[in-house]
N, C-alpha and C. Protein backbone atom coordinates (compact mmCIF):
# COMPACT_ATOMS: atom_id res chain seq x y z
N UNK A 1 35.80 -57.84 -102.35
CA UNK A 1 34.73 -56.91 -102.45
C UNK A 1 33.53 -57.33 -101.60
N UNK A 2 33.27 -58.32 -101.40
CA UNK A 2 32.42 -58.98 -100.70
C UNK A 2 32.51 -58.40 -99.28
N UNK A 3 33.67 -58.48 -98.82
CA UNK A 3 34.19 -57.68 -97.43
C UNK A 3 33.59 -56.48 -97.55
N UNK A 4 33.82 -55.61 -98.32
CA UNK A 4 33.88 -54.34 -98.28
C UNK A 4 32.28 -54.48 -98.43
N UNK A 5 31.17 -54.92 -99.30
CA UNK A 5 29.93 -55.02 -99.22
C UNK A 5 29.69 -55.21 -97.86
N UNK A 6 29.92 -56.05 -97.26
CA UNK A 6 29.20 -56.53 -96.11
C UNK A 6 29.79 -55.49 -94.61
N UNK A 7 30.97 -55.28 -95.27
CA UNK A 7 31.68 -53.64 -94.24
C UNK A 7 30.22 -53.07 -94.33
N UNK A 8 30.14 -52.32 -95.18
CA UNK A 8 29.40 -51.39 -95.88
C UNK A 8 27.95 -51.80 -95.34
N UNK A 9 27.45 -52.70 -95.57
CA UNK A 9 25.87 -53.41 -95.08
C UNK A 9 25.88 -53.22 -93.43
N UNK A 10 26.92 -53.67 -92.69
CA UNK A 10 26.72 -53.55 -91.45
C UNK A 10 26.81 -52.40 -90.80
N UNK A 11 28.05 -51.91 -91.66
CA UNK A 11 27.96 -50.08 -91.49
C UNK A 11 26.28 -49.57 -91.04
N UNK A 12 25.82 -49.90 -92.49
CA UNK A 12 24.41 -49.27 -92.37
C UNK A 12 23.51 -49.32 -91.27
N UNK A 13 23.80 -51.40 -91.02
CA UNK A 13 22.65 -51.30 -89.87
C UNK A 13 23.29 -50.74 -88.68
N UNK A 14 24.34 -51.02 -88.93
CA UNK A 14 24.97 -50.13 -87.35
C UNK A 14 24.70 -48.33 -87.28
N UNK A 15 24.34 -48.04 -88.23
CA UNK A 15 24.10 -46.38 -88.27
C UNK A 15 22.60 -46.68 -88.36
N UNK A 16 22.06 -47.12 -88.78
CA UNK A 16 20.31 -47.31 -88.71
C UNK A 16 19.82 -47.50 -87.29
N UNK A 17 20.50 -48.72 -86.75
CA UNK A 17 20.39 -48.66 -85.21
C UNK A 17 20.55 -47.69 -84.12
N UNK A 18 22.15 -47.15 -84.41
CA UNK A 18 22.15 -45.52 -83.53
C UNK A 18 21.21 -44.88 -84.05
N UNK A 19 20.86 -44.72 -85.03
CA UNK A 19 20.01 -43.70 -85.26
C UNK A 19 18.80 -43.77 -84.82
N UNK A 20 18.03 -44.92 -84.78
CA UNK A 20 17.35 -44.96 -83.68
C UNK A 20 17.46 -44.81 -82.50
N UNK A 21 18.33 -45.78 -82.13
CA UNK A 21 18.52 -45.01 -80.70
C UNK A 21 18.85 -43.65 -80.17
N UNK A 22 19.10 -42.96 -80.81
CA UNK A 22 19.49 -41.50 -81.01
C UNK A 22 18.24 -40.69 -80.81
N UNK A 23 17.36 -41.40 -81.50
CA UNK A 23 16.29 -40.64 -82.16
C UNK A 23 14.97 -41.41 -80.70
N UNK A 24 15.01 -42.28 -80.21
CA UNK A 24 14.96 -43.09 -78.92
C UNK A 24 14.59 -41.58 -77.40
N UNK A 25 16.33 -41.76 -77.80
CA UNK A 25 16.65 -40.89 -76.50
C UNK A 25 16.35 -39.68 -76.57
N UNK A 26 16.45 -38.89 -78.06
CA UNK A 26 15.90 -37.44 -78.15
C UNK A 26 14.67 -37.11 -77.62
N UNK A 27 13.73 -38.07 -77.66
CA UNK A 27 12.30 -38.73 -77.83
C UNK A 27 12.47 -38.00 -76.19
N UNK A 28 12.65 -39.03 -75.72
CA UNK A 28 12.93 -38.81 -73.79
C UNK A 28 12.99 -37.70 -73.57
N UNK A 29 14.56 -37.60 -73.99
CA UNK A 29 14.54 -35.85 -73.55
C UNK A 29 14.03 -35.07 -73.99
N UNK A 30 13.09 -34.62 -75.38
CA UNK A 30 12.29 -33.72 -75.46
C UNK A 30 11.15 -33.78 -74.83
N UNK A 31 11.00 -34.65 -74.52
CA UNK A 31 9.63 -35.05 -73.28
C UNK A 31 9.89 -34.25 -72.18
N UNK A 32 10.97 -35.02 -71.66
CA UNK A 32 11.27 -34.78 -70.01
C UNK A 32 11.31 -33.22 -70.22
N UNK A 33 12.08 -32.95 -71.16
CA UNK A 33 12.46 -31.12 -70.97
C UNK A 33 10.61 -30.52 -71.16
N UNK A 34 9.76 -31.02 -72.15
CA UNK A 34 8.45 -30.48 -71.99
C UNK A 34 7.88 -30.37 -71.31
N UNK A 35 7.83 -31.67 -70.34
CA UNK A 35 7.25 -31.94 -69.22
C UNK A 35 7.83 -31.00 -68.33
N UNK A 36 9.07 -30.52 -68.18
CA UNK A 36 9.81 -29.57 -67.19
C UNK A 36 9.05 -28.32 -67.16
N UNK A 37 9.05 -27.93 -68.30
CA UNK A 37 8.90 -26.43 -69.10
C UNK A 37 7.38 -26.24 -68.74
N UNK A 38 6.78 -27.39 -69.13
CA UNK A 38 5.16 -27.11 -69.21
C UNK A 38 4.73 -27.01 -67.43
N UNK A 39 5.29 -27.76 -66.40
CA UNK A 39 5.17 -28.45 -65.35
C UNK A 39 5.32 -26.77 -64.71
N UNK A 40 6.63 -26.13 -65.08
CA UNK A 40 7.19 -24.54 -64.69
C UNK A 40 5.57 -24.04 -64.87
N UNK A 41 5.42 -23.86 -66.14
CA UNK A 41 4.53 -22.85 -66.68
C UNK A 41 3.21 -22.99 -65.68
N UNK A 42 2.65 -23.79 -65.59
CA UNK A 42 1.61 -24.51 -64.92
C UNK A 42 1.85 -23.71 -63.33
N UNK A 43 3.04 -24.21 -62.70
CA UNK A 43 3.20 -23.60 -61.62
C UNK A 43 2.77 -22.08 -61.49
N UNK A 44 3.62 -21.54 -62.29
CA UNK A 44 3.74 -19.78 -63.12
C UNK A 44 2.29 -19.67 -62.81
N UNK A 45 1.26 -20.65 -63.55
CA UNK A 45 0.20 -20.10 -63.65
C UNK A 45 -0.88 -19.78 -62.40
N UNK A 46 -0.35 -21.06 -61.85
CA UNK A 46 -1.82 -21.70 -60.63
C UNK A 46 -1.09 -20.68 -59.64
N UNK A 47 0.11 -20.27 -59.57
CA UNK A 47 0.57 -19.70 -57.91
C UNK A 47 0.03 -18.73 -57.78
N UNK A 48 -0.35 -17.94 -58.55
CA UNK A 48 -1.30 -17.08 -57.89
C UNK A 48 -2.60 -17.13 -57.66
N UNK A 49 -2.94 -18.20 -58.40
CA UNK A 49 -4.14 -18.79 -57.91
C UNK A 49 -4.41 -19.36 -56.87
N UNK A 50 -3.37 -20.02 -56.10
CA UNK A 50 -3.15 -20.33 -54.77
C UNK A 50 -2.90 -19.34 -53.30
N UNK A 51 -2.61 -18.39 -54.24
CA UNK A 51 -2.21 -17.41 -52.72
C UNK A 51 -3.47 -17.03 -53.09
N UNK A 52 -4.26 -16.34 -54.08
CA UNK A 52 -5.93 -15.45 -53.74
C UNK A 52 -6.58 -16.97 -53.33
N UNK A 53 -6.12 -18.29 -53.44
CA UNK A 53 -6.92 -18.85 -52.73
C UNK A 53 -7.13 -19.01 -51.47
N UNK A 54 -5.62 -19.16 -50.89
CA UNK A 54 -5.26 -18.76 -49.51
C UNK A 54 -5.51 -17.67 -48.89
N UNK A 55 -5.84 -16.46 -49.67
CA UNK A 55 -6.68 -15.54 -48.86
C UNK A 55 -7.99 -15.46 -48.97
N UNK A 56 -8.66 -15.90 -49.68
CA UNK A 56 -9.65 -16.06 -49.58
C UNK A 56 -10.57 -17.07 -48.44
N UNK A 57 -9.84 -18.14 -48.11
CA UNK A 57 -9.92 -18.92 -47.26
C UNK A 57 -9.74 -18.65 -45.98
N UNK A 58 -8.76 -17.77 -45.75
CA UNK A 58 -8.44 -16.71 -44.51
C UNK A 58 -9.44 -15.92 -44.24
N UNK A 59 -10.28 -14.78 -45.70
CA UNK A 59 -11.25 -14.64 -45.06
C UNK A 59 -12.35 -14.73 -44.83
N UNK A 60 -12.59 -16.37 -45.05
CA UNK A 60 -13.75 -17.16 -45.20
C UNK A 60 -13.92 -16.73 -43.36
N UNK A 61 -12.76 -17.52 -42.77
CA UNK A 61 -12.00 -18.11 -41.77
C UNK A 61 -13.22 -16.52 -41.07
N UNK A 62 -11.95 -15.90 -41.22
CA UNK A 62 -12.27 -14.09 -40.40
C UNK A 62 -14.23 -13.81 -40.57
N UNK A 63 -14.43 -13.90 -41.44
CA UNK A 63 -15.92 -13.56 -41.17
C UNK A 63 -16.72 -14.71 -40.74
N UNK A 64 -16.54 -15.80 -40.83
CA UNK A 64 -17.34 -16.73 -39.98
C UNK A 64 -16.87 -16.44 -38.38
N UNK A 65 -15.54 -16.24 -38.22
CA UNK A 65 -15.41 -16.20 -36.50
C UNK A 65 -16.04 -14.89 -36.52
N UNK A 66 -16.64 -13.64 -37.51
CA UNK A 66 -17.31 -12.63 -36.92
C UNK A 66 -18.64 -12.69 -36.91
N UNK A 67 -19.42 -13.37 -37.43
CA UNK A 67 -20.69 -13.94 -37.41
C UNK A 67 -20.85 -14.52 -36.60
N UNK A 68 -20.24 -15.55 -36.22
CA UNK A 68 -20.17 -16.46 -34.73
C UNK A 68 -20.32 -15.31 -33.71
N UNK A 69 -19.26 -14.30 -33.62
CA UNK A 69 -19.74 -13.48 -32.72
C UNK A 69 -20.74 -12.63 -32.77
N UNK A 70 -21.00 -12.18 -33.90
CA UNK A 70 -22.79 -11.05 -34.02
C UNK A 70 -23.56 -12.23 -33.26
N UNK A 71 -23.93 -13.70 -33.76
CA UNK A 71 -24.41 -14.16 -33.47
C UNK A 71 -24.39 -14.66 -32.05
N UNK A 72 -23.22 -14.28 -31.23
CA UNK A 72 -23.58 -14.69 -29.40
C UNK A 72 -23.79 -13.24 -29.19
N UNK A 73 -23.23 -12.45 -29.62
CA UNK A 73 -23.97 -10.58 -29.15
C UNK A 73 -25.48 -10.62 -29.33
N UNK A 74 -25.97 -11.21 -30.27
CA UNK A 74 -27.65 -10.89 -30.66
C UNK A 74 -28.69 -12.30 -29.31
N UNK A 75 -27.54 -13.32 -29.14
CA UNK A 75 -27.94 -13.88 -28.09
C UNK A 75 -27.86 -13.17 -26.85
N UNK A 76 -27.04 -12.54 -26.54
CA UNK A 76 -27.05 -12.05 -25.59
C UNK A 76 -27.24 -11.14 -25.05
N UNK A 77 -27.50 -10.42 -26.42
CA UNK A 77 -28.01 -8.62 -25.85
C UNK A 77 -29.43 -8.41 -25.81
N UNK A 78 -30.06 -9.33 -27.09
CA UNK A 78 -31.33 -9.29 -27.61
C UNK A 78 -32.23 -10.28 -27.57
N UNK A 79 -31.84 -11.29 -27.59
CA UNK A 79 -32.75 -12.88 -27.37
C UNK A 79 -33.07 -13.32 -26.10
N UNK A 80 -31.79 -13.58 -25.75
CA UNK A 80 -32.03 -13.63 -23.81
C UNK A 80 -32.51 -12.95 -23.09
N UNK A 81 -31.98 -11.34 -23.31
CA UNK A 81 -33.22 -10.62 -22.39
C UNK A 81 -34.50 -10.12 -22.83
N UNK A 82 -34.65 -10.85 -24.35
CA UNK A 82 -36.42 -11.17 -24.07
C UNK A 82 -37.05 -12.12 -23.50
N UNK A 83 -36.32 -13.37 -24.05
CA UNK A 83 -36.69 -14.76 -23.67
C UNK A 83 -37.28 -14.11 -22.00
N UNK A 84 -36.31 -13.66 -21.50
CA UNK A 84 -36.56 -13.46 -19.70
C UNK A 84 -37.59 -12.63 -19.84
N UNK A 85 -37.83 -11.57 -20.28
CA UNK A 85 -38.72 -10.79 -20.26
C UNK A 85 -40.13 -11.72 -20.48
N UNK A 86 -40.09 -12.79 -21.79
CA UNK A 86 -41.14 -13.07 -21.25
C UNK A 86 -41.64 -14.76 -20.60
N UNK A 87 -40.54 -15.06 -20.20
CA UNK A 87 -40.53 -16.01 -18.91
C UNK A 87 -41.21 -15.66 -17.42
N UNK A 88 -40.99 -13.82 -17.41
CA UNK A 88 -41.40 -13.37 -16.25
C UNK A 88 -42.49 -13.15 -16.53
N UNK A 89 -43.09 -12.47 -17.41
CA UNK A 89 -44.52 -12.79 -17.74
C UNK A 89 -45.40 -13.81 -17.79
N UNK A 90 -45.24 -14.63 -18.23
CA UNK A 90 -45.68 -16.23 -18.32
C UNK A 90 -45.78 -16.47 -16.71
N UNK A 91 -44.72 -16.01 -15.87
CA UNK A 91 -44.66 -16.95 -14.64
C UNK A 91 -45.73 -15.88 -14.05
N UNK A 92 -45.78 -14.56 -13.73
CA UNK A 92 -46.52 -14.01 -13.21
C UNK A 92 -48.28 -13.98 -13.95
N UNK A 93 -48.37 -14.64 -14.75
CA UNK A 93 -50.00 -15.13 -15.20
C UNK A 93 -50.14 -15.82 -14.55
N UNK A 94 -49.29 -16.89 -14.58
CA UNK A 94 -49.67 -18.47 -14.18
C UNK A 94 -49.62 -18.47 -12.65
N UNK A 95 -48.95 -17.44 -11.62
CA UNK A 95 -48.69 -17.67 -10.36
C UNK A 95 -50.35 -17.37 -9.82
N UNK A 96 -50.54 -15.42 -11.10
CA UNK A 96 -52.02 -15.71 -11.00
C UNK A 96 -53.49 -16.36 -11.07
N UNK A 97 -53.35 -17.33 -12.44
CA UNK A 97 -53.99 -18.27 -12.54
C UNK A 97 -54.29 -19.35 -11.63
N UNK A 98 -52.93 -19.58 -11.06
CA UNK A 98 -53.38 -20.53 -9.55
C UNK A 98 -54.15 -20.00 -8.70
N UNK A 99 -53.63 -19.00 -8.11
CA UNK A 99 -54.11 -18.30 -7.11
C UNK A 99 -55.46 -18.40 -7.81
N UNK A 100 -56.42 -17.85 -8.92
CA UNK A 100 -57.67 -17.53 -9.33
C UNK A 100 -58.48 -18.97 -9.42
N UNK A 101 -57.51 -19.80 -9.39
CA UNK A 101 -58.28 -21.30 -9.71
C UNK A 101 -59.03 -21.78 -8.15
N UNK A 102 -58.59 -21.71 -7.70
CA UNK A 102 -59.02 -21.08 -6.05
C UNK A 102 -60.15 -20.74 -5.71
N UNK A 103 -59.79 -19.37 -5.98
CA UNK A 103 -61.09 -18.47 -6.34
C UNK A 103 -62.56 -19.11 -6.85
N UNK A 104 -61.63 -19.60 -8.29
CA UNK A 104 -63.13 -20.04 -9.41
C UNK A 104 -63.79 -21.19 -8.30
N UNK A 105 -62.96 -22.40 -8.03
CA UNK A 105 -63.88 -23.34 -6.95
C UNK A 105 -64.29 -22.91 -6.17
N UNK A 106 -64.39 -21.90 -5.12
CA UNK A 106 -65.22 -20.70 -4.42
C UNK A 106 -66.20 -20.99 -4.62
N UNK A 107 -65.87 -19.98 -5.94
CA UNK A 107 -67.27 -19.53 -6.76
C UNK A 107 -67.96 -20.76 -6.83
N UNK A 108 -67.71 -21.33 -7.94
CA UNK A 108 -68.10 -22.45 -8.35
C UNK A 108 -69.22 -22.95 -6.99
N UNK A 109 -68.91 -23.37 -5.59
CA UNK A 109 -69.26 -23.92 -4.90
C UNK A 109 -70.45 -23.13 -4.49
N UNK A 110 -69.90 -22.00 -4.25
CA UNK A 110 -70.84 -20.50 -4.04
C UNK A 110 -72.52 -20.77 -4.93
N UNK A 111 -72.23 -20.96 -6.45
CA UNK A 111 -72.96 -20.69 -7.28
C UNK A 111 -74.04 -22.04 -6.83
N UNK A 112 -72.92 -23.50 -6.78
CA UNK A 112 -73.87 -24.49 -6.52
C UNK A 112 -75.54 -24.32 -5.20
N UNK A 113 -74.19 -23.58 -4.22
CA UNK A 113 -75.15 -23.29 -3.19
C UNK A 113 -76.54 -22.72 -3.16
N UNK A 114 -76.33 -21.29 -4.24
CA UNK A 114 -77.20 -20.68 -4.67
C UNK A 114 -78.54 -21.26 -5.38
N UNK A 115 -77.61 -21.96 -6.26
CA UNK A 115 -79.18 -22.88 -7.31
C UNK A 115 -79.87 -23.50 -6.17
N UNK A 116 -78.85 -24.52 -5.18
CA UNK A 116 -79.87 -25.33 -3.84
C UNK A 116 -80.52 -24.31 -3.35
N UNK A 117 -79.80 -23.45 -3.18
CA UNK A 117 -81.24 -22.52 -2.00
C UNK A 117 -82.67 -21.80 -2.59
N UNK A 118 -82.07 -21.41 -4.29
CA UNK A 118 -82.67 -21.23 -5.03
C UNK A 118 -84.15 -22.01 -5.32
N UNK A 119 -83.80 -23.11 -5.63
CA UNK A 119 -84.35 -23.94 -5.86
C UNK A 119 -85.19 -24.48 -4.87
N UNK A 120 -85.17 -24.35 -3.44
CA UNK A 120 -85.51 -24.52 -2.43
C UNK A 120 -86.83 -23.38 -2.03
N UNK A 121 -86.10 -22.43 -2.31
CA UNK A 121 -87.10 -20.81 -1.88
C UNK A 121 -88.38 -21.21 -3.06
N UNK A 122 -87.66 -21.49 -4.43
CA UNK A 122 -88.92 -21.70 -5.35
C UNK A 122 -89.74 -22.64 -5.08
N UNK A 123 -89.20 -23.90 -4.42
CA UNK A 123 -90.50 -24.54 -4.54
C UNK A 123 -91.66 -24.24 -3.26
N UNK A 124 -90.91 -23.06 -2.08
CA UNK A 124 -91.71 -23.37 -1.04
C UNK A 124 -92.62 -21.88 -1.38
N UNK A 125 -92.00 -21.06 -2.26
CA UNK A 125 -92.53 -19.92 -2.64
C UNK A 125 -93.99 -20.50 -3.75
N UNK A 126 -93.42 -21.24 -4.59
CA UNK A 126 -94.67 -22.58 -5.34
C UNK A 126 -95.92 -22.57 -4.23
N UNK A 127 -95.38 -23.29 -3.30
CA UNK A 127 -96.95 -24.15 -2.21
C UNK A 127 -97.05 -22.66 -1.39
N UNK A 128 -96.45 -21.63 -1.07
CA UNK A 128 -97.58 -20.86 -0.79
C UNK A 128 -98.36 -20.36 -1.59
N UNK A 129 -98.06 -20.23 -2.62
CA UNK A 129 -98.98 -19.52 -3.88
C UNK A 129 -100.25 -20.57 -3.75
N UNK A 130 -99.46 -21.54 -4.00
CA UNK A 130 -100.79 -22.60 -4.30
C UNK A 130 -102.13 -22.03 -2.59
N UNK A 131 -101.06 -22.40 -1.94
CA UNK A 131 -102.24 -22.65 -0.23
C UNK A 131 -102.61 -21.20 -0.32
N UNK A 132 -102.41 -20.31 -1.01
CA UNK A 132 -102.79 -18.94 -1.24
C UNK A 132 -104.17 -19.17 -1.96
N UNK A 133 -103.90 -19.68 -3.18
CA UNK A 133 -105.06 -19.73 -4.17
C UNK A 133 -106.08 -20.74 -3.74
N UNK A 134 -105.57 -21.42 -2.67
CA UNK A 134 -107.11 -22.53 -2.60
C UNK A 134 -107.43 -22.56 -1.06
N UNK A 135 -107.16 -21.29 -0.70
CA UNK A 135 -107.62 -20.74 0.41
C UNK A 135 -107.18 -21.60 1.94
N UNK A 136 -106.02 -22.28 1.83
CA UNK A 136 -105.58 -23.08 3.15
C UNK A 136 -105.73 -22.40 3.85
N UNK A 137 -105.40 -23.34 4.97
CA UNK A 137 -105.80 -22.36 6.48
C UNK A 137 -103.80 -22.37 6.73
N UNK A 138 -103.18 -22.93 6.61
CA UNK A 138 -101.66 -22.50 7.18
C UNK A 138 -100.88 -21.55 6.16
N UNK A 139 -100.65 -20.80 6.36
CA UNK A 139 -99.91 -19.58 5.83
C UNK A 139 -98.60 -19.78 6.21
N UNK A 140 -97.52 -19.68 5.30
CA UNK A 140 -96.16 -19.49 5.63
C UNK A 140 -95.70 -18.36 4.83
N UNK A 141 -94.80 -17.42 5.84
CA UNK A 141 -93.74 -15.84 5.21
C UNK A 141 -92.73 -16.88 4.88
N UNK A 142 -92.40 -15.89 3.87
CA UNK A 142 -91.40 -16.40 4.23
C UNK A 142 -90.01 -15.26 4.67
N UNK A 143 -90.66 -14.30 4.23
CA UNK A 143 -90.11 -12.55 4.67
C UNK A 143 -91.15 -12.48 5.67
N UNK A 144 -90.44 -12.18 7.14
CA UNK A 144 -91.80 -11.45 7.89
C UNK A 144 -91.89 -10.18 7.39
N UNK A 145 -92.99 -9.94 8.00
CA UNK A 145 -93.48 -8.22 8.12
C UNK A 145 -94.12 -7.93 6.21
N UNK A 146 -94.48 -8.89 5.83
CA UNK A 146 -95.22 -9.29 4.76
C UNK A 146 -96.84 -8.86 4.84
């Protein structure tokens, strides 16, 4: 009987053991199969989230290359031929401004001249007044026919 006990005892652990291990491997494979299933679903879910992403990105793509172009049309239809418009202005002041700077030292020199002569006529216009008022004998015109 002892046999048959200890049959019987090892029986057990030998069925306790598969049974773990049984219970081991179920373990795994209900994983792996979740992981499958869930991994599917996931896909299921995001793929269309991936293609409106992919078009969306396309027409990120499409309206920046059309902005790029408004933006060389507005250079080129509208910016540049002001810029020139007023480049040519600017240059035709300034070609005048030289030319007038010219001029102004002229003047300028003109005007100096004037104060000297000015200044000259007054003081000699001065001493006749004076040789006027204290009765000199030399008289100077300085306009004939005075």
């Amino acid at each position: 009987m002892v046999d048959k006990e200890m049959l019987a005892a090892i029986s057990d652990l030998l069925d306790q053991k598969l049974e773990e291990k049984l219970e081991e491997k179920l373990e795994e494979k209900l994983e792996e199969k979740l992981e499958e299933k869930l991994e599917k679903k996931f896909e299921e879910k995001l793929n269309p989230i991936y293609v409106r992403l992919d078009r969306l990105e396309k027409k990120t793509e499409e309206l920046s290359d059309e902005l790029r172009y408004v933006k060389v049309v507005q250079l080129e239809n509208n910016i540049i031929p002001r810029l020139n418009t007023i480049e040519a202005c600017f240059m035709d002041a300034a070609d005048r401004w030289i030319k007038r700077s010219d001029q102004i030292d002229t003047m300028q020199t003109d005007v100096d001249n004037l104060k000297i002569t000015v200044e000259k006529h007054s003081g000699l216009l001065q001493k006749k007044t004076r040789r006027r008022r204290s009765g000199g004998k030399k008289e100077f015109l300085l306009f004939p026919g005075e």
